[in-house]
C-alpha atoms as a PDB file:
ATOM      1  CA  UNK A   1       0.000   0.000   0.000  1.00  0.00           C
ATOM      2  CA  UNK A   2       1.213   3.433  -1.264  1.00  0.00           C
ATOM      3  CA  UNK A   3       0.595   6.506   1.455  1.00  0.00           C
ATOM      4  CA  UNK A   4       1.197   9.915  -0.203  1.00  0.00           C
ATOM      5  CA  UNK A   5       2.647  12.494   1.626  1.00  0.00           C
ATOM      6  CA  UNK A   6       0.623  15.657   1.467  1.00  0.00           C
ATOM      7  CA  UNK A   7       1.999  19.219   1.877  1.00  0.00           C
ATOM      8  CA  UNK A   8      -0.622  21.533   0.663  1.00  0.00           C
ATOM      9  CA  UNK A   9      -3.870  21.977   1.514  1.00  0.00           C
ATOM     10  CA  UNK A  10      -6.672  23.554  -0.562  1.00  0.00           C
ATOM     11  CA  UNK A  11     -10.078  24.255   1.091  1.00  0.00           C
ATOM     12  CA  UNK A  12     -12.522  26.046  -1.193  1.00  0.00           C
ATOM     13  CA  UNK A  13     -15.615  27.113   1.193  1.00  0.00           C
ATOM     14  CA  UNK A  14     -14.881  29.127   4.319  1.00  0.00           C
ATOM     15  CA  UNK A  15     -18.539  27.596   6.017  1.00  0.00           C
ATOM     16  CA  UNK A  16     -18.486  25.415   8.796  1.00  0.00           C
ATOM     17  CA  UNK A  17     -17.134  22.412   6.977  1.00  0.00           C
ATOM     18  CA  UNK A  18     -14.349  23.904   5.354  1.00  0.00           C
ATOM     19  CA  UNK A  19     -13.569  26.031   8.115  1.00  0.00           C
ATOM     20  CA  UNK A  20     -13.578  22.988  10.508  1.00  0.00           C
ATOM     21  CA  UNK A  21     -11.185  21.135   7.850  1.00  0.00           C
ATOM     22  CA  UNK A  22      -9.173  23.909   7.888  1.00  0.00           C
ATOM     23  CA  UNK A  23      -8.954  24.080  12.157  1.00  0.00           C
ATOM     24  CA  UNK A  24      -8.251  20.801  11.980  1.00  0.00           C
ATOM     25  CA  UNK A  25      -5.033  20.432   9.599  1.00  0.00           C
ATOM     26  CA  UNK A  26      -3.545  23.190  10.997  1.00  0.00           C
ATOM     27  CA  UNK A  27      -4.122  21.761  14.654  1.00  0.00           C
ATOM     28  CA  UNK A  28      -3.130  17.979  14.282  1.00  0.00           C
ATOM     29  CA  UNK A  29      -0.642  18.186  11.240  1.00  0.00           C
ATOM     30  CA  UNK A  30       2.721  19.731  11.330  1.00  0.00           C
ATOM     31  CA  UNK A  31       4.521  18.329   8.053  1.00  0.00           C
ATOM     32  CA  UNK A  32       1.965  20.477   6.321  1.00  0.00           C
ATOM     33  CA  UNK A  33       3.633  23.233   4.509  1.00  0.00           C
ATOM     34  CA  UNK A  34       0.432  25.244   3.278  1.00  0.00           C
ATOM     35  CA  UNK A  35      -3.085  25.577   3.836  1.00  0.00           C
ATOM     36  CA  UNK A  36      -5.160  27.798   2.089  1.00  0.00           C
ATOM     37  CA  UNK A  37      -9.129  28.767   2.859  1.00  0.00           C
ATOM     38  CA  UNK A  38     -10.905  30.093  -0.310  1.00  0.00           C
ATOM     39  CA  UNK A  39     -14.193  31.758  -0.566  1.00  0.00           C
ATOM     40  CA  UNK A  40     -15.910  33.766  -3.154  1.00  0.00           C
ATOM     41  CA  UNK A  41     -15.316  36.937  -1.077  1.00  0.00           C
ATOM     42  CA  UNK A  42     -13.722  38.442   2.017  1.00  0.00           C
ATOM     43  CA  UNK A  43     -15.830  38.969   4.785  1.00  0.00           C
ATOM     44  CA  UNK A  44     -16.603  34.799   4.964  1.00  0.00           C
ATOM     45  CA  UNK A  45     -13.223  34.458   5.135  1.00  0.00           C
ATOM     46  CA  UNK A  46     -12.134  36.963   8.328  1.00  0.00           C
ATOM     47  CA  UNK A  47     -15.349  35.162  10.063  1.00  0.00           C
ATOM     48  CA  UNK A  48     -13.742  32.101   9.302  1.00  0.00           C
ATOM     49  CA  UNK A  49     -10.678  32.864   9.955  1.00  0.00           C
ATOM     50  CA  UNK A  50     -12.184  34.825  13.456  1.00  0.00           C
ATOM     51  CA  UNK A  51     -13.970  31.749  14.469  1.00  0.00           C
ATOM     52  CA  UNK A  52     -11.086  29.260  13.860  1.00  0.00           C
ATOM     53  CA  UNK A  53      -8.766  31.595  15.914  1.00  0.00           C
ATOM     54  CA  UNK A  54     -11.570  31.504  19.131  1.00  0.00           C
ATOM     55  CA  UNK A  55     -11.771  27.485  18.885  1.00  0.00           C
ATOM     56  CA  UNK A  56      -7.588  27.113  18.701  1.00  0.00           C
ATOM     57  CA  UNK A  57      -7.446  29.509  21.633  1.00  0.00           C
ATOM     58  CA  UNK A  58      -9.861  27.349  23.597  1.00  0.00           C
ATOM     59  CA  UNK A  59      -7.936  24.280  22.256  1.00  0.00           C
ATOM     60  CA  UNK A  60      -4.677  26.404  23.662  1.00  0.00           C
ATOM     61  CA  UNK A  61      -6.255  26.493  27.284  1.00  0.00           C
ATOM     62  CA  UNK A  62      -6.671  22.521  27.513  1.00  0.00           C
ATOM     63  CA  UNK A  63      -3.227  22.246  25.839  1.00  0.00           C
ATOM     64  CA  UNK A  64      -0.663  24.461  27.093  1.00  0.00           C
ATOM     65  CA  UNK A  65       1.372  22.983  24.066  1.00  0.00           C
ATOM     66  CA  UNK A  66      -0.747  24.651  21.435  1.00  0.00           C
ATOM     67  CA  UNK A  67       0.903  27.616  19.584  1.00  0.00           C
ATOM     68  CA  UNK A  68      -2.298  29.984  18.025  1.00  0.00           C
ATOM     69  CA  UNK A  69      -0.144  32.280  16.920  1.00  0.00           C
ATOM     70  CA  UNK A  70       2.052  29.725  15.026  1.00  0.00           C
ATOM     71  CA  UNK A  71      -1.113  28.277  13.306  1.00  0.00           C
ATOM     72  CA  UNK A  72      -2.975  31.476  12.442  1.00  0.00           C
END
């Protein structure tokens, strides 16, 4: 069995789902060199990109390990 090795990360949708894919890559996967939330404007994307920040903080207080600042 062949595993592939991904680096980049392309999310098109900023709504819950993709925003929720997006939280999660950046949270659990380190080897990742790029992730990259698309939308067809700007305003779903800072809510997005608001909303992922609150649940990664919240993540940060369970896990003292957690760098928000390094994932945002």
């Amino acid at each position: 069995m062949n595993a592939y090795k991904v680096e980049n990360l392309l999310v098109i949708g900023s709504g819950l789902m993709g925003s929720g894919i997006v939280q999660s890559a950046a949270h659990n996967n380190r080897n990742l060199k790029s992730i990259v939330l698309q939308d067809i404007s700007e305003d779903p994307l800072n809510k997005a990109k608001s909303k992922i920040e609150q649940n990664l903080n919240k993540i940060k207080q369970k896990e003292a390990d957690t760098n928000v600042d390094e994932i945002v």
